[in-house]
Protein backbone atom coordinates (compact mmCIF):
# COMPACT_ATOMS: atom_id res chain seq x y z
CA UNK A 1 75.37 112.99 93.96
CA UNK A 2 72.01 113.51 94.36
CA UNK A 3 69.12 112.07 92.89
CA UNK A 4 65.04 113.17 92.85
CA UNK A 5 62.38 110.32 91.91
CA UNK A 6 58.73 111.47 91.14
CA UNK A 7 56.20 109.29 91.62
CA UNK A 8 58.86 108.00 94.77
CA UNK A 9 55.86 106.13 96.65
CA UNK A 10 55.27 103.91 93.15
CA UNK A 11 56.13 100.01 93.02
CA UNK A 12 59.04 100.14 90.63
CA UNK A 13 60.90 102.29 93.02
CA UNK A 14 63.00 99.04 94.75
CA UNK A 15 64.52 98.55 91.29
CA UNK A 16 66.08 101.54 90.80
CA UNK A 17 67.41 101.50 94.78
CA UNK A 18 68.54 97.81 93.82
CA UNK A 19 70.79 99.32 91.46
CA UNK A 20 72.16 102.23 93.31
CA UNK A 21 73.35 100.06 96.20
CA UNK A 22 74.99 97.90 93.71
CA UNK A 23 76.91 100.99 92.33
CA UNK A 24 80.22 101.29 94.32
CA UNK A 25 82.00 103.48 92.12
CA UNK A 26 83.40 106.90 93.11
CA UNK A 27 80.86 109.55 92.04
CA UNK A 28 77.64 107.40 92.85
CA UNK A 29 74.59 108.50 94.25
CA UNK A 30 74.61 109.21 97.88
CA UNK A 31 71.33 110.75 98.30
CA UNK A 32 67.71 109.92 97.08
CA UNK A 33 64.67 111.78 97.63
CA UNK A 34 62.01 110.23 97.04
CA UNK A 35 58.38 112.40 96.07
CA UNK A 36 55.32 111.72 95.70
CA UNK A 37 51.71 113.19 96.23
CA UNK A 38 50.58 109.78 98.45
CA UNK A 39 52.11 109.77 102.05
CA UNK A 40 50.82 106.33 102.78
CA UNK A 41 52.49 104.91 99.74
CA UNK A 42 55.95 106.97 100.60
CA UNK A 43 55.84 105.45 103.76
CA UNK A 44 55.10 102.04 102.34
CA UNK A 45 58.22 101.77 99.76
CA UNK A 46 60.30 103.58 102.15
CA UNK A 47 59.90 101.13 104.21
CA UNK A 48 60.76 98.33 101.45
CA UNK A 49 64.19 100.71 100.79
CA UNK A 50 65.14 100.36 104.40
CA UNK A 51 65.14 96.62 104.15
CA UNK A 52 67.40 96.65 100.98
CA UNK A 53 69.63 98.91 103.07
CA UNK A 54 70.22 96.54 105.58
CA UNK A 55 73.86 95.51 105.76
CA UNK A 56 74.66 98.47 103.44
CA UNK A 57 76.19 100.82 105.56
CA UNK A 58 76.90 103.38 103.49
CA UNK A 59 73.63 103.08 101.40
CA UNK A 60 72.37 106.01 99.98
CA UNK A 61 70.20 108.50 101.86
CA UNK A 62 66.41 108.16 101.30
CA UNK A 63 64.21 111.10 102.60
CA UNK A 64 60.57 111.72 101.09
CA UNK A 65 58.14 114.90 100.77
CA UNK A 66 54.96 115.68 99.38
CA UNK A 67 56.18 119.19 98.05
CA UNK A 68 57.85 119.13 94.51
CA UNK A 69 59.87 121.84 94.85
CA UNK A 70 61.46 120.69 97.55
CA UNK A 71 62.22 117.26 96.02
CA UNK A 72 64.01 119.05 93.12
CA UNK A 73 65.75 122.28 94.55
CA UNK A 74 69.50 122.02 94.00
CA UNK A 75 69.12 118.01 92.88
CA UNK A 76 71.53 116.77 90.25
CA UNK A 77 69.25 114.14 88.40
CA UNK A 78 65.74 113.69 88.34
CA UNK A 79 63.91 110.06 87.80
CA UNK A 80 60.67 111.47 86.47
CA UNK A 81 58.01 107.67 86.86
CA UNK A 82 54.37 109.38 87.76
CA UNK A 83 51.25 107.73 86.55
CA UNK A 84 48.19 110.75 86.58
CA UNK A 85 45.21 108.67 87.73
CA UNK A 86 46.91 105.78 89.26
CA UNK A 87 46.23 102.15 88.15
CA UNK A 88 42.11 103.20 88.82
CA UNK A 89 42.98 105.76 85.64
CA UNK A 90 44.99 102.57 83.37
CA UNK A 91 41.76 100.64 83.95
CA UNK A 92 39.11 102.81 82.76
CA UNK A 93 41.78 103.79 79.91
CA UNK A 94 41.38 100.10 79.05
CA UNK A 95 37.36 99.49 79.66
CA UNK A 96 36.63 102.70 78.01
CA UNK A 97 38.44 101.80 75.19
CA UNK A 98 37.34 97.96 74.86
CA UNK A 99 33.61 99.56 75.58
CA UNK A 100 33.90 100.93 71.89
CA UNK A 101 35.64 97.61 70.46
CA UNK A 102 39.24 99.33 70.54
CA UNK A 103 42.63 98.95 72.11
CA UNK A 104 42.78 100.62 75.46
CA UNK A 105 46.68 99.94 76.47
CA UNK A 106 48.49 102.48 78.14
CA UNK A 107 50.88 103.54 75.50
CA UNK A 108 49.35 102.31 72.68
CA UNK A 109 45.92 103.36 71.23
CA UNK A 110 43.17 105.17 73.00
CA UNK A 111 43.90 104.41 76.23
CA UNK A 112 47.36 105.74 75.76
CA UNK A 113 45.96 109.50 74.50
CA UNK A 114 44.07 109.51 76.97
CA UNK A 115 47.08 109.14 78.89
CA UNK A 116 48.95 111.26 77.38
CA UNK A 117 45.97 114.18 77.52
CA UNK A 118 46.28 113.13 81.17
CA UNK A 119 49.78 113.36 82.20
CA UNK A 120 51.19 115.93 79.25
CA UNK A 121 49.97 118.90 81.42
CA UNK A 122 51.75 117.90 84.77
CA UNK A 123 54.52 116.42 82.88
CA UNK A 124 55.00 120.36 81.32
CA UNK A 125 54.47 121.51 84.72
CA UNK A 126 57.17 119.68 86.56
CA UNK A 127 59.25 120.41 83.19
CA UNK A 128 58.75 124.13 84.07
CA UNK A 129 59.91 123.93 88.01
CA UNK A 130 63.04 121.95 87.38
CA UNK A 131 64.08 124.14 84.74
CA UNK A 132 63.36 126.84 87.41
CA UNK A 133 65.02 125.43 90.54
CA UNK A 134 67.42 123.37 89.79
CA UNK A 135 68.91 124.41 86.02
CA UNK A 136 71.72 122.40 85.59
CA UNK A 137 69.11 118.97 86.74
CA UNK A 138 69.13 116.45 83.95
CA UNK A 139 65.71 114.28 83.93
CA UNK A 140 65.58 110.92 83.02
CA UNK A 141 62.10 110.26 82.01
CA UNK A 142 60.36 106.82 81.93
CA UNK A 143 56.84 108.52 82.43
CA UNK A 144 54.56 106.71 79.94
CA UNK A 145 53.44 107.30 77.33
CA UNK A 146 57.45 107.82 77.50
CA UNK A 147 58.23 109.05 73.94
CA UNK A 148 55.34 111.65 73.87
CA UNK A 149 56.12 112.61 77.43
CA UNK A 150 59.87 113.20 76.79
CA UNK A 151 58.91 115.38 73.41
CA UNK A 152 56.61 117.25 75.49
CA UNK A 153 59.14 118.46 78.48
CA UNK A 154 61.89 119.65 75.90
CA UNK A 155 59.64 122.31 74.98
CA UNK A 156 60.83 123.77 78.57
CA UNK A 157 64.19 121.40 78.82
CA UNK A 158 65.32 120.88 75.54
CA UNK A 159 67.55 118.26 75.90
CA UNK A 160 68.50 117.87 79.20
CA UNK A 161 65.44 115.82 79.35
CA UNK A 162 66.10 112.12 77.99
CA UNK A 163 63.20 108.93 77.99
CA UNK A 164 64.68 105.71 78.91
CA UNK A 165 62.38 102.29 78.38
CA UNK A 166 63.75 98.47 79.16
CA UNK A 167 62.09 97.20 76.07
CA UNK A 168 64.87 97.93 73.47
CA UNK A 169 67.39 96.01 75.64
CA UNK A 170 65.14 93.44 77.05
CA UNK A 171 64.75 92.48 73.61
CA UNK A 172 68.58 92.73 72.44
CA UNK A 173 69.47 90.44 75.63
CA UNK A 174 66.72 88.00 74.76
CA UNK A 175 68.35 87.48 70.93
CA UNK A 176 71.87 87.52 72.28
CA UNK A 177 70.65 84.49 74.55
CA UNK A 178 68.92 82.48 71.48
CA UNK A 179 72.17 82.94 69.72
CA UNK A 180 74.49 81.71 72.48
CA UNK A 181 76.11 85.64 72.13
CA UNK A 182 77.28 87.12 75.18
CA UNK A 183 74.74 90.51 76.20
CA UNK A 184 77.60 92.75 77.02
CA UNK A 185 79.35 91.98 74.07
CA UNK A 186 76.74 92.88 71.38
CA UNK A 187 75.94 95.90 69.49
CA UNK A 188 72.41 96.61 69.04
CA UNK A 189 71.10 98.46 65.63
CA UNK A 190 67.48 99.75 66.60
CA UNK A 191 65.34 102.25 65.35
CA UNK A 192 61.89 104.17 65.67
CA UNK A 193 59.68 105.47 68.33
CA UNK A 194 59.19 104.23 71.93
CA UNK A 195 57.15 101.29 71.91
CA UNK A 196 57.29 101.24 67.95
CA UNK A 197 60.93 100.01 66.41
CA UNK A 198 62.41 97.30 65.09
CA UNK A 199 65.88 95.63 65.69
CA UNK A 200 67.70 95.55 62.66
CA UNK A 201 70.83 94.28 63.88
CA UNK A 202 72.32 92.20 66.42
CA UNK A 203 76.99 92.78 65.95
CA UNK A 204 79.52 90.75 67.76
CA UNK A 205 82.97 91.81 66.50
CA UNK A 206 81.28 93.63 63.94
CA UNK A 207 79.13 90.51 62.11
CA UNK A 208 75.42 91.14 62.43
CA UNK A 209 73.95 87.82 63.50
CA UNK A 210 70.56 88.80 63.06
CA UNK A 211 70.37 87.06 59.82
CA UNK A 212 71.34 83.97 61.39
CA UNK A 213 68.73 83.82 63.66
CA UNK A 214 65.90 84.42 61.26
CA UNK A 215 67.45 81.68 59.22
CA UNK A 216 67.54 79.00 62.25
CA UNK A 217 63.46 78.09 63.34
CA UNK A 218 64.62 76.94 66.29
CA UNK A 219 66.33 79.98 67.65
CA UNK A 220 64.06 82.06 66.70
CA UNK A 221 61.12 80.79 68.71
CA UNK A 222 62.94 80.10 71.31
CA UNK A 223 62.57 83.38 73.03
CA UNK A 224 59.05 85.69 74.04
CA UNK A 225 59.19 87.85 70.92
CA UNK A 226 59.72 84.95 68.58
CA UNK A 227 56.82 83.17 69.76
CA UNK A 228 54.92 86.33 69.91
CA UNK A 229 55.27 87.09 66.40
CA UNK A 230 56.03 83.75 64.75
CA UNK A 231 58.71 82.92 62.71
CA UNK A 232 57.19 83.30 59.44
CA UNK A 233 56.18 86.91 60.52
CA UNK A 234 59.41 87.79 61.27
CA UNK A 235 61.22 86.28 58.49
CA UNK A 236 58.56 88.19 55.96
CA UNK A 237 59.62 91.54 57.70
CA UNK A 238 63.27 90.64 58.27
CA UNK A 239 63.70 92.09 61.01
CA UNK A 240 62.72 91.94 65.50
CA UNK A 241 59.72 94.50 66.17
CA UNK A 242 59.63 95.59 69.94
CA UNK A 243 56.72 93.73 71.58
CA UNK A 244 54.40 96.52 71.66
CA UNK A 245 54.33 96.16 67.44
CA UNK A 246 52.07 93.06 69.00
CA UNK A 247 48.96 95.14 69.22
CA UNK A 248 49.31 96.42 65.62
CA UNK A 249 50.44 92.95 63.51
CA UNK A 250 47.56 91.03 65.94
CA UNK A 251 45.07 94.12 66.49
CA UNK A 252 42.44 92.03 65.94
CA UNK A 253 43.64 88.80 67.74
CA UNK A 254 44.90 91.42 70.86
CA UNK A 255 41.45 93.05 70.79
CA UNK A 256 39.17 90.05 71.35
CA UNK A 257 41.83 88.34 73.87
CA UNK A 258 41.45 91.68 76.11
CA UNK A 259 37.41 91.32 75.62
CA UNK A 260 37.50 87.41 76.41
CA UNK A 261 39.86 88.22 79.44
CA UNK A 262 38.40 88.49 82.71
CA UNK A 263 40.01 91.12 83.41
CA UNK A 264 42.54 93.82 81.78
CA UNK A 265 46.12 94.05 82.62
CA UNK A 266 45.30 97.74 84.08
CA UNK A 267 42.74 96.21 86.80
CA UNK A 268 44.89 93.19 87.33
CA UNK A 269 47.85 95.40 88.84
CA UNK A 270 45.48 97.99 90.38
CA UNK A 271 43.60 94.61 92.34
CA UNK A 272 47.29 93.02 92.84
CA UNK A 273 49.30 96.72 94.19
CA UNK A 274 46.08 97.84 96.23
CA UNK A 275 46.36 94.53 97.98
CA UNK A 276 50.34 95.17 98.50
CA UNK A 277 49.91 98.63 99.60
CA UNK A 278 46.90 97.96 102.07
CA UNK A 279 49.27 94.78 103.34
CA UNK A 280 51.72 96.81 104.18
CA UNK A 281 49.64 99.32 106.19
CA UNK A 282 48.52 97.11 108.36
CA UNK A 283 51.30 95.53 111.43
CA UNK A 284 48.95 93.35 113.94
CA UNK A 285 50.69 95.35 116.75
CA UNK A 286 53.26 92.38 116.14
CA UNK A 287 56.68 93.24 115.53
CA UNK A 288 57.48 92.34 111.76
CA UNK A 289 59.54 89.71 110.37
CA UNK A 290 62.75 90.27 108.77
CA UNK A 291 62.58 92.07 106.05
CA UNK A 292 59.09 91.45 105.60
CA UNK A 293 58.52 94.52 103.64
CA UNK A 294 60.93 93.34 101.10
CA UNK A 295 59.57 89.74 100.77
CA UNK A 296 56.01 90.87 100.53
CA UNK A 297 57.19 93.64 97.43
CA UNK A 298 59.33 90.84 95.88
CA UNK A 299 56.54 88.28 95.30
CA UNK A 300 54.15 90.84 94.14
CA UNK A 301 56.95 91.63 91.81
CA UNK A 302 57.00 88.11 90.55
CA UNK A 303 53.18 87.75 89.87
CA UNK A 304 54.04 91.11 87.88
CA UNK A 305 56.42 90.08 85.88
CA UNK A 306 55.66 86.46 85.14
CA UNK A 307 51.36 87.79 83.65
CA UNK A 308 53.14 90.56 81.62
CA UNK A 309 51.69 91.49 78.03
CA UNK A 310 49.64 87.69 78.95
CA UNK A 311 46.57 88.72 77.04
CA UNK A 312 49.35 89.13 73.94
CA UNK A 313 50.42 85.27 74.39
CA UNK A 314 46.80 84.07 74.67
CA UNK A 315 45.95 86.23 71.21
CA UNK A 316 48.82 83.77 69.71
CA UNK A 317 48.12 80.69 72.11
CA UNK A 318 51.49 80.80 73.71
CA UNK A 319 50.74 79.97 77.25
CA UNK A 320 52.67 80.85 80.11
CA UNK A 321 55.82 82.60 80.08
CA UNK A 322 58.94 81.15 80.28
CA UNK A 323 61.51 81.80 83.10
CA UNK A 324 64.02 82.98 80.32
CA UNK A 325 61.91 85.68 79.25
CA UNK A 326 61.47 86.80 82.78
CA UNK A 327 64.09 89.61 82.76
CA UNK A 328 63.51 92.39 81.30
CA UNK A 329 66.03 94.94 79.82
CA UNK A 330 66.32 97.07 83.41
CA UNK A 331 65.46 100.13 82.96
CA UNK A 332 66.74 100.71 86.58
CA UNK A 333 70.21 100.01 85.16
CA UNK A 334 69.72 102.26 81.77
CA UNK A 335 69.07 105.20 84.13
CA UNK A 336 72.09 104.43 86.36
CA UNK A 337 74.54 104.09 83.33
CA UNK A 338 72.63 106.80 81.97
CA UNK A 339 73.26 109.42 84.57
CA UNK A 340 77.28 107.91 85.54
CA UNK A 341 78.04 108.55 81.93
CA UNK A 342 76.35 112.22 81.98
CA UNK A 343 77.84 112.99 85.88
CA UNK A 344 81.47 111.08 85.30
CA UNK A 345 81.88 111.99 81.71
CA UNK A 346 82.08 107.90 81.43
CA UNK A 347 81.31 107.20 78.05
CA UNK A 348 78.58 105.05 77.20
CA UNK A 349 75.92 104.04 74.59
CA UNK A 350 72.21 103.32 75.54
CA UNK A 351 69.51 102.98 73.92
CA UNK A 352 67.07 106.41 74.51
CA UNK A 353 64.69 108.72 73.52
CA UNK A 354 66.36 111.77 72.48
CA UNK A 355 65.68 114.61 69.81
CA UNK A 356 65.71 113.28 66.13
CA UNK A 357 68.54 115.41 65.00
CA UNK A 358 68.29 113.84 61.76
CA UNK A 359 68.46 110.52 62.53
CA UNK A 360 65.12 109.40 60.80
CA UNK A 361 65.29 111.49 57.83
CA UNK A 362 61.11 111.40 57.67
CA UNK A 363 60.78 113.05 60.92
CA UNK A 364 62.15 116.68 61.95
CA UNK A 365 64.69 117.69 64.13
CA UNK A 366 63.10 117.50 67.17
CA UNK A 367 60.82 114.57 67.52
CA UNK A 368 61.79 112.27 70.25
CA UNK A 369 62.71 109.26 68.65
CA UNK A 370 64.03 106.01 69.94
CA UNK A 371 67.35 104.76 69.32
CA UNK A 372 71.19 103.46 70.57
CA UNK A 373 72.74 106.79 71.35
CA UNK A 374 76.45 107.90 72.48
CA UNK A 375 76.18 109.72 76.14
CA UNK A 376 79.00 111.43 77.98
CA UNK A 377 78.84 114.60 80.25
CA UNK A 378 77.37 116.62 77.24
CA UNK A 379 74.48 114.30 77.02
CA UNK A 380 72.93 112.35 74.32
CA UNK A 381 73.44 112.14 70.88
CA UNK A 382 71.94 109.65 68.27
CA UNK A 383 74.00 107.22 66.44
CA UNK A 384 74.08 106.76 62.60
CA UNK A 385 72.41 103.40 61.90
CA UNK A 386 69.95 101.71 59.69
CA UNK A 387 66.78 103.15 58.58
CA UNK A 388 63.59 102.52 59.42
CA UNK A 389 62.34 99.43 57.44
CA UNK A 390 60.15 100.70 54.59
CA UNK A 391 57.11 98.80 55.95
CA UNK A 392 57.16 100.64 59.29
CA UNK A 393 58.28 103.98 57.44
CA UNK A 394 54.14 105.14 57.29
CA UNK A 395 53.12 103.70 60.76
CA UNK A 396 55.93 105.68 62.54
CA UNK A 397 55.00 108.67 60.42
CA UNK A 398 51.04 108.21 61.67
CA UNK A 399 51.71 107.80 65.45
CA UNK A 400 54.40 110.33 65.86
CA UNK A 401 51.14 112.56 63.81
CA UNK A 402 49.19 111.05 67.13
CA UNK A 403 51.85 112.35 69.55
CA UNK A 404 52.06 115.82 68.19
CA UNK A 405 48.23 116.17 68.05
CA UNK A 406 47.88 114.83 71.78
CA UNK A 407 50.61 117.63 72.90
CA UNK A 408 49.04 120.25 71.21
CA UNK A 409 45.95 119.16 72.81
CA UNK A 410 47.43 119.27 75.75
CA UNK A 411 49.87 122.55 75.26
CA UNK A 412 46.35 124.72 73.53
CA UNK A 413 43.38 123.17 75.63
CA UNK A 414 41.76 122.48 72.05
CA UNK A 415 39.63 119.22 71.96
CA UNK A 416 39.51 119.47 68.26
CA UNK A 417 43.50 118.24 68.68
CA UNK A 418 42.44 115.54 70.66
CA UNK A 419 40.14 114.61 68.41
CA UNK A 420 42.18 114.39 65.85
CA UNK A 421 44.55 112.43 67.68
CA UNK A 422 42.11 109.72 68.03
CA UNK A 423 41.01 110.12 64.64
CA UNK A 424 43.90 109.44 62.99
CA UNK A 425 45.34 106.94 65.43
CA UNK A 426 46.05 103.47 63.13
CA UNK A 427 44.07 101.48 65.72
CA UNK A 428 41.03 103.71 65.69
CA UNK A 429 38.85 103.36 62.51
CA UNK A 430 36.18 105.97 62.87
CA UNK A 431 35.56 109.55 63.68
CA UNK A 432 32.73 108.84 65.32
CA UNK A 433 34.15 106.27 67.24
CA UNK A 434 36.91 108.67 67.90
CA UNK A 435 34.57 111.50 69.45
CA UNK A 436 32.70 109.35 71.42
CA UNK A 437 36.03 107.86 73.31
CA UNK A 438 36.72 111.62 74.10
CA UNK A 439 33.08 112.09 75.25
CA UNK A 440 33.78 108.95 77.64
CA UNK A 441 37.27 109.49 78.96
CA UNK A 442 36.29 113.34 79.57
CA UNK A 443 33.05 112.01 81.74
CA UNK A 444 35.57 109.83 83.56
CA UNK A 445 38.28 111.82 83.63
CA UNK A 446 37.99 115.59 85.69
CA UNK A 447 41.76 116.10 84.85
CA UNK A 448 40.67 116.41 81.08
CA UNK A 449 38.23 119.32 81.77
CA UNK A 450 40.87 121.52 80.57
CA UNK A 451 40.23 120.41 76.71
CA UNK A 452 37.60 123.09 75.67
CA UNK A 453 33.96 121.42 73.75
């Protein structure tokens, strides 16, 4: 089996090789090629990818190219992870934004329609080739902003293009561990949007311990989301909000932590990977170490992982982040359960982005929503669960409004839907505030040029 990754040369690519060369099933993947419109960074992770390989001798393939259609003639999956701009782009998302007092994240906010204006139009593009040159190609999509991203490529897909994020799971593994429950053994009840649902259920042999846990203080802020959010929080909503519903229950508190910082989290990883990259590029004419390339990817990995969403915890005084709360849901192994259950007909259930359907009675049919799904050779297909809590019911309502303005933005080349988007984004409290973020990220931004005045 074959695999395709866009945006091959970016950091994250290790992770998803970690888990193919754990895979020793029949039917696995035996070839990966890796694209990517950097050479230098192709050559850089490739060279990471050859030090996993080591003492794997029948490790998959890896070959790279700079051409897209080659990378996804004839493939059988695609692992769609670009970022239009680079890291440079996430950091003005995030200045730009702050400039005007407002959230700049990369999903969330202005930073992530500008984003989204970004990446919707290359996204569509590479939507059109695959469908083109390789037809029977699923794409697994954890392009941010992922949920817009995903709705946006079914337009030329339909659903042979499905969003994975680790979020969801990282969170379901994190309240299995505060209860003592065993991860593999739990059934997850989540619902919403990517980067905007709420766990309302946590079953082991059908019993939903989630009302335990908000009724024990200890448990519950024993893990990153419960000290996030606080218990009394939590116990007033009754139910687990994905992280990212940080930046909307602490907007203010998340705002002036990312104006105190010294830096955003977008120019702390473009400062940290430049550094990696340029690291690697250099060899002293010595010969390397032993699997230098690895160790050197590892610990920049670490430093990642260990300041993640750290502006959030200083909003809330939490501090540093605990070793627990290291591990994150892997989205590396979503995607490879993801695509065995599609390729193997192995039945599975993941939590994905996927084509409403009906499952959120508010939305229509096909909004990509987010939300534990059944998968087999056929695809995905949404499970019955709870609804969305009534508080969330509007908010999910006004940013999937956001999402469909930003694609038909991006789909008509009209900056009045643009504006619009950041109009009516719940973060963004003025018009005029709205307009003049455009204004900015268009003066910043050549790849929005496209959105007519």
């Amino acid at each position: 089996m074959r695999l395709t990754i866009l945006g091959g040369g970016g950091f994250r690519v290790p992770l998803v090789y970690r888990a193919l060369l754990s895979d020793r099933s029949a039917g696995r993947v035996t070839e990966v090629t890796l694209y990517d419109l950097d050479a230098t960074r192709l050559a850089t992770i490739s060279k990471v990818l050859a030090d996993q390989a080591a003492g794997h001798p029948d490790a998959p393939r890896v070959t790279v190219t700079t051409d897209l259609d080659e990378a996804v003639s004839g493939t059988d999956f695609v692992f769609s992870a670009i970022r239009v701009g680079g890291l440079a782009g996430r950091a003005a998302d995030e200045r730009i934004a702050l400039e005007e007092g407002v959230l700049g994240q990369e999903t969330v906010g202005a930073g992530g329609i500008s984003y989204g204006l970004r990446t919707i139009p290359v996204a569509s593009e590479i939507a059109r080739r695959i469908a083109a040159l390789a037809p029977d190609a699923w794409v697994i999509n954890f392009t941010n902003p992922a949920g817009m991203v995903t709705e946006a490529m079914t337009a030329h897909l339909g659903d042979r293009v499905i969003g994975i994020c680790d979020s969801p799971v990282g969170l379901g593994r994190r309240v299995a561990g505060a209860l003592g429950a065993d991860p593999d053994r739990t059934r997850l009840d989540y619902v919403g949007l990517n980067h905007l649902g709420w766990l309302r259920g946590l079953y082991v042999d059908g019993r939903d311990l989630l009302p335990a846990l908000l009724a024990d203080e200890g448990a519950l802020t024993s893990f990153e989301e419960g000290k996030l959010f606080g218990a009394d929080l939590l116990r007033t909503l009754g139910t687990l909000p994905n992280e990212y519903l940080h930046y909307y229950y602490f907007n203010r508190e998340s705002v002036g932590s990312a104006l105190a910082a010294e830096q955003t989290r977008g120019a702390f990883l473009h400062s940290q990977q430049q550094r990696f990259y340029e690291s690697m590029g250099t060899d002293g004419g010595d010969p390397p170490a032993p699997r230098a390339a690895w160790n050197a990817w590892d610990a920049t990995r670490l430093e990642r992982e260990t300041t993640y969403m750290a502006e959030n915890r200083d909003a809330v005084g939490m501090g540093e982040r605990d070793s627990c709360d290291l591990e994150s849901g892997g989205y590396e192994q979503v995607a490879l359960a993801l695509m065995r259950a599609i390729a193997l007909d192995e039945r599975a259930t993941l939590i994905l982005n996927v084509r409403n359907r009906g499952r959120i009675p508010v939305l229509d049919d096909d909004a990509v929503i987010e939300v534990p799904c059944h998968v087999d050779a056929n695809g995905a297909h949404p499970i019955a669960g709870s609804p969305l809590p009534a508080h969330g019911t509007g908010l999910v309502c006004s940013v999937k409004a956001v999402e469909r303005a930003v694609i038909q933005a991006a789909v008509t080349g009209e900056r009045a839907h643009a504006v619009k988007a950041m109009t009516i984004h719940p973060l963004i409290d003025s018009y005029a505030v709205a307009k003049r973020l455009l204004d900015a990220y268009q003066r910043h931004f050549p790849e929005l040029n496209y959105l007519s005045r």
